[in-house]
Protein backbone atom coordinates (compact mmCIF):
# COMPACT_ATOMS: atom_id res chain seq x y z
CA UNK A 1 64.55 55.82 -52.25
CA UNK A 2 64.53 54.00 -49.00
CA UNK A 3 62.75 56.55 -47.71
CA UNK A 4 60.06 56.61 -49.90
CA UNK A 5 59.54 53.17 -49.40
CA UNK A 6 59.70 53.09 -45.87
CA UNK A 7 56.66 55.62 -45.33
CA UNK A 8 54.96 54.18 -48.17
CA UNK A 9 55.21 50.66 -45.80
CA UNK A 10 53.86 52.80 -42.84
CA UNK A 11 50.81 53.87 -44.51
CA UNK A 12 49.56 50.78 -45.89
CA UNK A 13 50.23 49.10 -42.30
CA UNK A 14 48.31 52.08 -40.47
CA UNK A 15 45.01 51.34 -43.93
CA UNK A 16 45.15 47.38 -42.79
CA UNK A 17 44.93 48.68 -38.97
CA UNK A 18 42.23 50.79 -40.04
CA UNK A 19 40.33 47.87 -42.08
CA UNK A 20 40.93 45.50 -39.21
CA UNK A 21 39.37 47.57 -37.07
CA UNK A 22 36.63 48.37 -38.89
CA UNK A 23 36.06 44.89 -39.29
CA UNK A 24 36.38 43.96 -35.76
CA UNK A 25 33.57 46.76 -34.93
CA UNK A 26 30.99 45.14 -37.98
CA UNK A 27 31.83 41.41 -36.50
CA UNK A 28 31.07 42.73 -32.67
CA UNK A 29 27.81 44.45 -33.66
CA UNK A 30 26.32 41.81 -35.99
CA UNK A 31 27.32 39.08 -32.65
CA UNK A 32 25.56 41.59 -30.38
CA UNK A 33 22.62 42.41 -32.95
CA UNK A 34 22.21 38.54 -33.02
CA UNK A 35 23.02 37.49 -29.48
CA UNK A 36 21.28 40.42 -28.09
CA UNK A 37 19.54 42.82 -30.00
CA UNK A 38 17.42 40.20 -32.11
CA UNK A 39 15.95 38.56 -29.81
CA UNK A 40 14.55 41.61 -27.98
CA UNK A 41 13.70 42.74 -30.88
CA UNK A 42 11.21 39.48 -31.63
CA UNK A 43 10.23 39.61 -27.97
CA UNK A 44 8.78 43.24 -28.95
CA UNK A 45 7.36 42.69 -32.05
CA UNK A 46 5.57 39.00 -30.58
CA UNK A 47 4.36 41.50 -27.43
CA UNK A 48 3.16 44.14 -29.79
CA UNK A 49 1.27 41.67 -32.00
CA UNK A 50 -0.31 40.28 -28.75
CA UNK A 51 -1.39 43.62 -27.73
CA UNK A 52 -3.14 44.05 -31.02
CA UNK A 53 -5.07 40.42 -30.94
CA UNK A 54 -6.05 41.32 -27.09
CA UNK A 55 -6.88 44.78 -28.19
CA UNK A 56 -8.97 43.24 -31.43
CA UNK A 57 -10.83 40.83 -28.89
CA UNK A 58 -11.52 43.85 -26.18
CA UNK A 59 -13.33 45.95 -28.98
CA UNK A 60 -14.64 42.58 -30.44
CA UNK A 61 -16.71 42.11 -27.17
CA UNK A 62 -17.28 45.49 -26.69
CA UNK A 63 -18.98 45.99 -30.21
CA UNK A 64 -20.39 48.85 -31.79
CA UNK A 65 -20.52 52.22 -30.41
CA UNK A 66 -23.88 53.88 -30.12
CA UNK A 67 -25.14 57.54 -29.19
CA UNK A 68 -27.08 58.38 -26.35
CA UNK A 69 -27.95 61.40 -24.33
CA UNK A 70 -26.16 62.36 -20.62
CA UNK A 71 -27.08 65.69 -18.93
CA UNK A 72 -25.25 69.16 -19.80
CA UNK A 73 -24.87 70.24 -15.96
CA UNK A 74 -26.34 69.32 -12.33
CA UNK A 75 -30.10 68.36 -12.28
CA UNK A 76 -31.86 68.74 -8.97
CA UNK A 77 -35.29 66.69 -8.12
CA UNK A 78 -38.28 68.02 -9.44
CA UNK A 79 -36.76 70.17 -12.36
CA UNK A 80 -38.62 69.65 -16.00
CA UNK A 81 -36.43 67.93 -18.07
CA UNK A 82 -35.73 70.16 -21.62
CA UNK A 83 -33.98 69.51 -24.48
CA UNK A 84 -31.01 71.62 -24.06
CA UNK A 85 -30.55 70.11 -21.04
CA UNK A 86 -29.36 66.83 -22.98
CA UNK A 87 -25.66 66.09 -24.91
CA UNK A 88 -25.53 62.84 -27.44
CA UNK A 89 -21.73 61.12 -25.78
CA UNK A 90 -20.76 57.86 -27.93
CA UNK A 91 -20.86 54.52 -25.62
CA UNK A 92 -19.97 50.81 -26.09
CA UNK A 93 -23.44 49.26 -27.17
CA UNK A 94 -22.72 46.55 -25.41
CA UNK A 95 -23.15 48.78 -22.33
CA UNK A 96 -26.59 50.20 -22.92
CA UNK A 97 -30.07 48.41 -21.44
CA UNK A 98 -33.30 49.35 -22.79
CA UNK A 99 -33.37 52.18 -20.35
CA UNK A 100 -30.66 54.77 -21.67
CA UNK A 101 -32.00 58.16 -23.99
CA UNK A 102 -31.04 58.31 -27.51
CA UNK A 103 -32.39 59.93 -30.56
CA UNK A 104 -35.61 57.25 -31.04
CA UNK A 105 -36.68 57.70 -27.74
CA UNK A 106 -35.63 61.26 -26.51
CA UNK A 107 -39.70 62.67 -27.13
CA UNK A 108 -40.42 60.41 -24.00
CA UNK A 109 -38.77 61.96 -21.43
CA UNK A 110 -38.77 65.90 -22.74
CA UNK A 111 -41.42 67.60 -20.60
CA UNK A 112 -41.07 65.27 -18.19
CA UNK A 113 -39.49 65.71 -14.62
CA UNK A 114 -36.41 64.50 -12.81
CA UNK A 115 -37.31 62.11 -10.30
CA UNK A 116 -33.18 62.74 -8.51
CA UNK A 117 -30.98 64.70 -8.92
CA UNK A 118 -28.15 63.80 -12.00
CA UNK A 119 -24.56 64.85 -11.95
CA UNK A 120 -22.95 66.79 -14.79
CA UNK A 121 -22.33 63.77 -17.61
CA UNK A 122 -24.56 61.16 -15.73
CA UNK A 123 -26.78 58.74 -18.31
CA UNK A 124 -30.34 60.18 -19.38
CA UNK A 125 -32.60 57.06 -18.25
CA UNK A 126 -36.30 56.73 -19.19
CA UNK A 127 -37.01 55.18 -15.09
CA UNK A 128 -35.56 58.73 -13.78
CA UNK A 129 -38.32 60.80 -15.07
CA UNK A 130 -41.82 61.02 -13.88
CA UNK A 131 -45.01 63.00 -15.59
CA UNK A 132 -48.03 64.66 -14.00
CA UNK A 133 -51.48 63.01 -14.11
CA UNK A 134 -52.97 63.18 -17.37
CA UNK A 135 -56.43 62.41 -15.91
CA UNK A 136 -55.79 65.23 -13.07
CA UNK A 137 -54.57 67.52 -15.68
CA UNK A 138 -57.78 68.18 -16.72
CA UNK A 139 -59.11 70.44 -13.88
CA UNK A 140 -56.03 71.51 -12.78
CA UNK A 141 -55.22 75.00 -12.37
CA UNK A 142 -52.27 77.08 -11.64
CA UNK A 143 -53.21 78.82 -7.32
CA UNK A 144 -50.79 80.82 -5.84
CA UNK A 145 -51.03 79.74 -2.47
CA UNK A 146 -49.79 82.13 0.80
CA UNK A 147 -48.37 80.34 4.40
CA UNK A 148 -47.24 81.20 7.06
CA UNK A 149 -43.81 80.44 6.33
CA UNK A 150 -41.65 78.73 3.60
CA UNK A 151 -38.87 76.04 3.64
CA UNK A 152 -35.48 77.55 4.18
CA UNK A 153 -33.29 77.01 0.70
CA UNK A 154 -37.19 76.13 -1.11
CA UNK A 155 -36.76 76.26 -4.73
CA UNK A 156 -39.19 76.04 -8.42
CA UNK A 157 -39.04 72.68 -8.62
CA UNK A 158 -38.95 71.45 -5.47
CA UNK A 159 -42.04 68.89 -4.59
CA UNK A 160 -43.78 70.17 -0.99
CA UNK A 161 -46.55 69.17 1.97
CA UNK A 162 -49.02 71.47 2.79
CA UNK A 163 -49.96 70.76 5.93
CA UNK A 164 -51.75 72.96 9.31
CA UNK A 165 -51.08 72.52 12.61
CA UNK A 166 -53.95 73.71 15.13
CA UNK A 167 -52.91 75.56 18.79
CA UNK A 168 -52.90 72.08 20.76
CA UNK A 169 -50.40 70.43 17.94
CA UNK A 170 -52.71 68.83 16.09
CA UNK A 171 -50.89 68.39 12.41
CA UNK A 172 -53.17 67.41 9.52
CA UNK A 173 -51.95 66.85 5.45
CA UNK A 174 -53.83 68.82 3.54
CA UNK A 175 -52.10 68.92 -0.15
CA UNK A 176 -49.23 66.18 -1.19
CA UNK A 177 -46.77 65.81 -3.25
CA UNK A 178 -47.50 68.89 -4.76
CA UNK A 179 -44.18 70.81 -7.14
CA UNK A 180 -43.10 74.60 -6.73
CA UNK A 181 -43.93 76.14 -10.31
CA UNK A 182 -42.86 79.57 -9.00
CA UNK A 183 -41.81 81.52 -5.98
CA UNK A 184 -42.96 85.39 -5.22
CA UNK A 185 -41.33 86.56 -1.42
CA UNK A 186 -43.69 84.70 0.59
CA UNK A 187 -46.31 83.62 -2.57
CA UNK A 188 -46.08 79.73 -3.63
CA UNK A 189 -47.26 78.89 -7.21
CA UNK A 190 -48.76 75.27 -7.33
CA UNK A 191 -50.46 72.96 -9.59
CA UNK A 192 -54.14 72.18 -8.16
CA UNK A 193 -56.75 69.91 -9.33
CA UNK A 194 -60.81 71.39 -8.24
CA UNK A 195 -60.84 69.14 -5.06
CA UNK A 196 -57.50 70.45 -4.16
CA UNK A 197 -58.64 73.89 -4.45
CA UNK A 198 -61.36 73.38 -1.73
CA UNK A 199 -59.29 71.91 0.83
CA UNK A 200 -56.47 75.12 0.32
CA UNK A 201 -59.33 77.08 0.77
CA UNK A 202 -60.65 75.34 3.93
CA UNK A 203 -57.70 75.09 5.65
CA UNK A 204 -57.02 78.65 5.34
CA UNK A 205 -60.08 79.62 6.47
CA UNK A 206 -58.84 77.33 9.43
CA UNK A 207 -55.84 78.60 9.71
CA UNK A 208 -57.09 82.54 9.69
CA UNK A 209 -59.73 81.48 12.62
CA UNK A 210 -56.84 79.92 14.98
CA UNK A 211 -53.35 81.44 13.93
CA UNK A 212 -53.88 84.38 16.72
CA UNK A 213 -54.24 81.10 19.02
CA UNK A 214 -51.38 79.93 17.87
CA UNK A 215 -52.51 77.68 14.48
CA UNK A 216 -49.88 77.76 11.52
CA UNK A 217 -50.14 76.74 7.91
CA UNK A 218 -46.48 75.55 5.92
CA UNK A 219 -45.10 73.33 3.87
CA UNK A 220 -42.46 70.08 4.42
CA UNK A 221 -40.09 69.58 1.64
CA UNK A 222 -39.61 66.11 -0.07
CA UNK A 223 -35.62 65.01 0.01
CA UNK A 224 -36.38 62.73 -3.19
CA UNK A 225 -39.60 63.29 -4.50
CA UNK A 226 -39.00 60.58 -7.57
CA UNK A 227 -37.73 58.16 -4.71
CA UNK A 228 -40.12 58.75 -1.66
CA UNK A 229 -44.25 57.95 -1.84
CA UNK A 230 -46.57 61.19 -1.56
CA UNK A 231 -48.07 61.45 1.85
CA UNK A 232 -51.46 60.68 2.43
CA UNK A 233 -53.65 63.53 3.13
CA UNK A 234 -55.65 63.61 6.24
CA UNK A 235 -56.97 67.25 6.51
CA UNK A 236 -60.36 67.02 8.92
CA UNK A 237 -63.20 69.10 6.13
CA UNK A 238 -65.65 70.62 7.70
CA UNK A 239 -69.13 69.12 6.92
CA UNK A 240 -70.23 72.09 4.68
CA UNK A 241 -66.97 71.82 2.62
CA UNK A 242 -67.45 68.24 2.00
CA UNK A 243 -71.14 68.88 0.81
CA UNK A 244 -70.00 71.78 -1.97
CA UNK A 245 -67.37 69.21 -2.59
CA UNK A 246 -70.05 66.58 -3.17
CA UNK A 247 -71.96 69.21 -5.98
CA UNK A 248 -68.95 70.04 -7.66
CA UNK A 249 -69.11 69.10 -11.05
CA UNK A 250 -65.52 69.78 -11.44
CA UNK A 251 -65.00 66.75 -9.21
CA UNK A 252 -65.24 62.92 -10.48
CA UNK A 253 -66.82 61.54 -7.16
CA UNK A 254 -68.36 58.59 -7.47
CA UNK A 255 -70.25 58.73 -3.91
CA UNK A 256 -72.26 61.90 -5.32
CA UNK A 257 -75.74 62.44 -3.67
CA UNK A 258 -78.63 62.78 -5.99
CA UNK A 259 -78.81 66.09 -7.54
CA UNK A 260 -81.88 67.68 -5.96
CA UNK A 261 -80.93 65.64 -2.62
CA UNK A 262 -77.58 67.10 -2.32
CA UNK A 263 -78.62 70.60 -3.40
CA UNK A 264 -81.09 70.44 -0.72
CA UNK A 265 -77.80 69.06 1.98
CA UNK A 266 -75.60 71.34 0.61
CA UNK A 267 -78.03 74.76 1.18
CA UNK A 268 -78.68 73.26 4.80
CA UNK A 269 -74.92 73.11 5.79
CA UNK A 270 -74.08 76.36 4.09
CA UNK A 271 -76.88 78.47 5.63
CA UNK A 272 -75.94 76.34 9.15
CA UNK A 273 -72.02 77.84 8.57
CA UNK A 274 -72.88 80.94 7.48
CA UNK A 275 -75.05 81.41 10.72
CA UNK A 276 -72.09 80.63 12.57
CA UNK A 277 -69.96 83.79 11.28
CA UNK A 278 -70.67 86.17 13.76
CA UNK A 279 -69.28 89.52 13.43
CA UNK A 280 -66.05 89.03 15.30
CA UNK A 281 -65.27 85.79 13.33
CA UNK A 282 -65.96 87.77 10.53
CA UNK A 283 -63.84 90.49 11.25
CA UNK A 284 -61.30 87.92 11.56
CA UNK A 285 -61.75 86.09 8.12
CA UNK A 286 -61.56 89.64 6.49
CA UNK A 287 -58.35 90.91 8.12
CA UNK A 288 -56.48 87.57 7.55
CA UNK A 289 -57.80 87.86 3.71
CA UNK A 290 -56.69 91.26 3.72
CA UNK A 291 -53.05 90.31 4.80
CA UNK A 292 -53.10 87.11 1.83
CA UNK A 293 -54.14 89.49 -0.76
CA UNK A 294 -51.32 92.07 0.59
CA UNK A 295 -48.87 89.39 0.43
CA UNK A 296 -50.37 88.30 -3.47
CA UNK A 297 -49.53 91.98 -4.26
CA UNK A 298 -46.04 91.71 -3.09
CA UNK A 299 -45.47 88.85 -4.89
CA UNK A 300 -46.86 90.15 -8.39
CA UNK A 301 -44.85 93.01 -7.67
CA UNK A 302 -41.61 91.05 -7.30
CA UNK A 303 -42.71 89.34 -10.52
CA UNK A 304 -43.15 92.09 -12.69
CA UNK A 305 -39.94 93.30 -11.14
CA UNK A 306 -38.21 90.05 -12.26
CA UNK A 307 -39.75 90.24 -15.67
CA UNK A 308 -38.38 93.64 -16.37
CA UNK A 309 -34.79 92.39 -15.09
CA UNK A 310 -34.52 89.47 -17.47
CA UNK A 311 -35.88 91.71 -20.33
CA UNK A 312 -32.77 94.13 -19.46
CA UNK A 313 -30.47 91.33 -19.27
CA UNK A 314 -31.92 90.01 -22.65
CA UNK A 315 -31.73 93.30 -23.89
CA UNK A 316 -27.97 93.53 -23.04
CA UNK A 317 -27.26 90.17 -24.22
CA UNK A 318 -29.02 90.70 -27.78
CA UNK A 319 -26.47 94.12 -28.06
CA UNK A 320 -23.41 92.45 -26.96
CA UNK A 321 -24.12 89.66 -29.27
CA UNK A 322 -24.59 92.44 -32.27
CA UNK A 323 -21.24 94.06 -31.32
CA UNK A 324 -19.87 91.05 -31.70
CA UNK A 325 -20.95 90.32 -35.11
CA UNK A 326 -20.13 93.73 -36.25
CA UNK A 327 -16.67 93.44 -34.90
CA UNK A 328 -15.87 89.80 -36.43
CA UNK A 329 -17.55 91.65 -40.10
CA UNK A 330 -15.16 94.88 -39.09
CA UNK A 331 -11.82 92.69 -38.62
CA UNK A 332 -12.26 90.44 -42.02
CA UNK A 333 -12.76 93.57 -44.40
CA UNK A 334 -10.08 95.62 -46.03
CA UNK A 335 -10.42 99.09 -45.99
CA UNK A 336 -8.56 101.69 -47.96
CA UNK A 337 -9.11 105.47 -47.67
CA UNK A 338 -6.68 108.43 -49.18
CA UNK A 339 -4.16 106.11 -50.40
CA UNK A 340 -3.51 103.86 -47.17
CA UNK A 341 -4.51 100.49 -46.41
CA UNK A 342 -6.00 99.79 -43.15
């Protein structure tokens, strides 16, 4: 019996260790929660709740986000600006100026060219673009123009000089600001306007009379052609150009002759040159127009060779791409055939 009650006495003294313990433990970690824990805890929450209000106010002044276009990849000078060349990215509208592209205004600068270069993700501006003469347009015509040499690294796009230099280094403008539509080997495609035409023409004629002395015709490639003013041309025209240039009626001169006066000038100065081709100038003129028409043919061969590349690569493409349908169709169908499921 005293047994019994001793270990019965044991146990309930080890239970009130227990429960003082456990007590002890609560009573510490409520007197650290509120000595310690609690008030980090407020300093967190007040912090947080600051962050908000300062995060509120930052969007607050930042406003509303609007869409407007940045280019796809690299843009160099010169290059016509197309609509695939243009993403919509989301900005702050408190950012934008009455210069940035978006959906109202993207028609304004689509056919348009790049006045710099742009960097992959750069802003679409309306002041970065710049448009041919709508005036000039009128009587201009596509010439494919042969030098004597091209710019190393020229490209389409690029904006050019054309300019001759006579044996004694005499160096004379003759076209400006003028932008590489296409390039055949050694055969330049430009945009001309009927007054343009006649200088190219004179100063090759120049240039064919004096290159055995040592004459050259090329081009000077613009760095920025948005950025840096055309050149102003200076070409010397002979007296005889000047007056067909004068009778033109492609040509809006305002310092025209009277029409039976200049007709009269302009036979007079053409007879005068034409006496002045003798038959070893003219044997001259005809070999160097031999040797710009041989050139011409290389360079419609190298474009017909071009244009029967990309149709092969489109051709390739347009398969591929119907593979690849077939194949996605192929992989979402179920087929079953003698009893087994595919």
């Amino acid at each position: 019996m005293y047994v019994k009650s001793s270990y019965g006495m044991k146990y309930i003294k080890i239970l009130i260790f227990i429960v003082v313990m456990l007590v002890l433990i609560i009573m510490t970690n409520l007197a650290m929660y509120h000595l310690v824990w609690k008030p980090k805890i407020e300093d967190l929450i007040i912090s947080y709740e600051n962050e908000l209000l300062l995060l509120d106010q930052t969007l607050a002044d930042i406003g509303q986000f609007k869409e407007v276009y940045t280019v796809r990849l690299d843009t160099d000078p010169g290059k016509l600006v197309e609509q695939e060349d243009l993403e919509l990215k989301r900005v702050p509208e408190s950012f934008l100026s009455d210069s940035y592209v978006h959906k109202e205004n993207v028609m304004n600068v689509v056919g348009k060219y790049y006045k710099v270069g742009l960097k992959e993700g750069s802003p679409m501006l309306l002041d970065i673009v710049m448009e041919e003469d709508m005036d000039e347009l009128k009587t201009t015509r596509e010439l494919d123009i042969v030098t004597s040499a091209l710019p190393i690294g020229l490209e389409v796009g690029n904006y050019i000089d054309l300019r001759i230099v006579y044996p004694m280094g005499e160096d004379f403008i003759v076209l400006s600001h003028k932008r590489v539509q296409a390039i055949h080997n050694q055969v330049v495609t430009i945009m001309l306007n009927e007054e343009e035409i006649h200088l190219y023409q004179s100063a090759l004629v120049d240039y064919l009379l004096q290159k055995n002395k040592g004459a050259a015709l090329y081009m000077t490639e613009y760095v920025e052609p948005g950025i840096q003013s055309p050149s102003q041309v200076y070409y010397r025209v002979p007296d005889y150009t000047l007056a067909v240039m004068k009778g033109d009626p492609n040509i809006d001169n305002p310092d025209k002759l009277d029409e039976e006066e200049n007709m009269e000038e302009r036979e007079e100065l053409i007879d005068a040159a034409i006496d002045k081709v003798t038959e070893e100038v003219a044997e001259i003129i005809l070999e160097g127009r031999e040797e710009v028409l041989t050139k011409l043919d290389e360079g419609k061969e190298s474009y017909e060779e071009k244009m029967i590349e990309n149709e092969a690569l489109e051709q390739i493409d347009k398969t591929n791409h119907s593979e690849g349908e077939a194949s996605s169709e192929n992989e979402g169908q179920l087929y079953i055939e003698e009893g087994v499921v595919d």
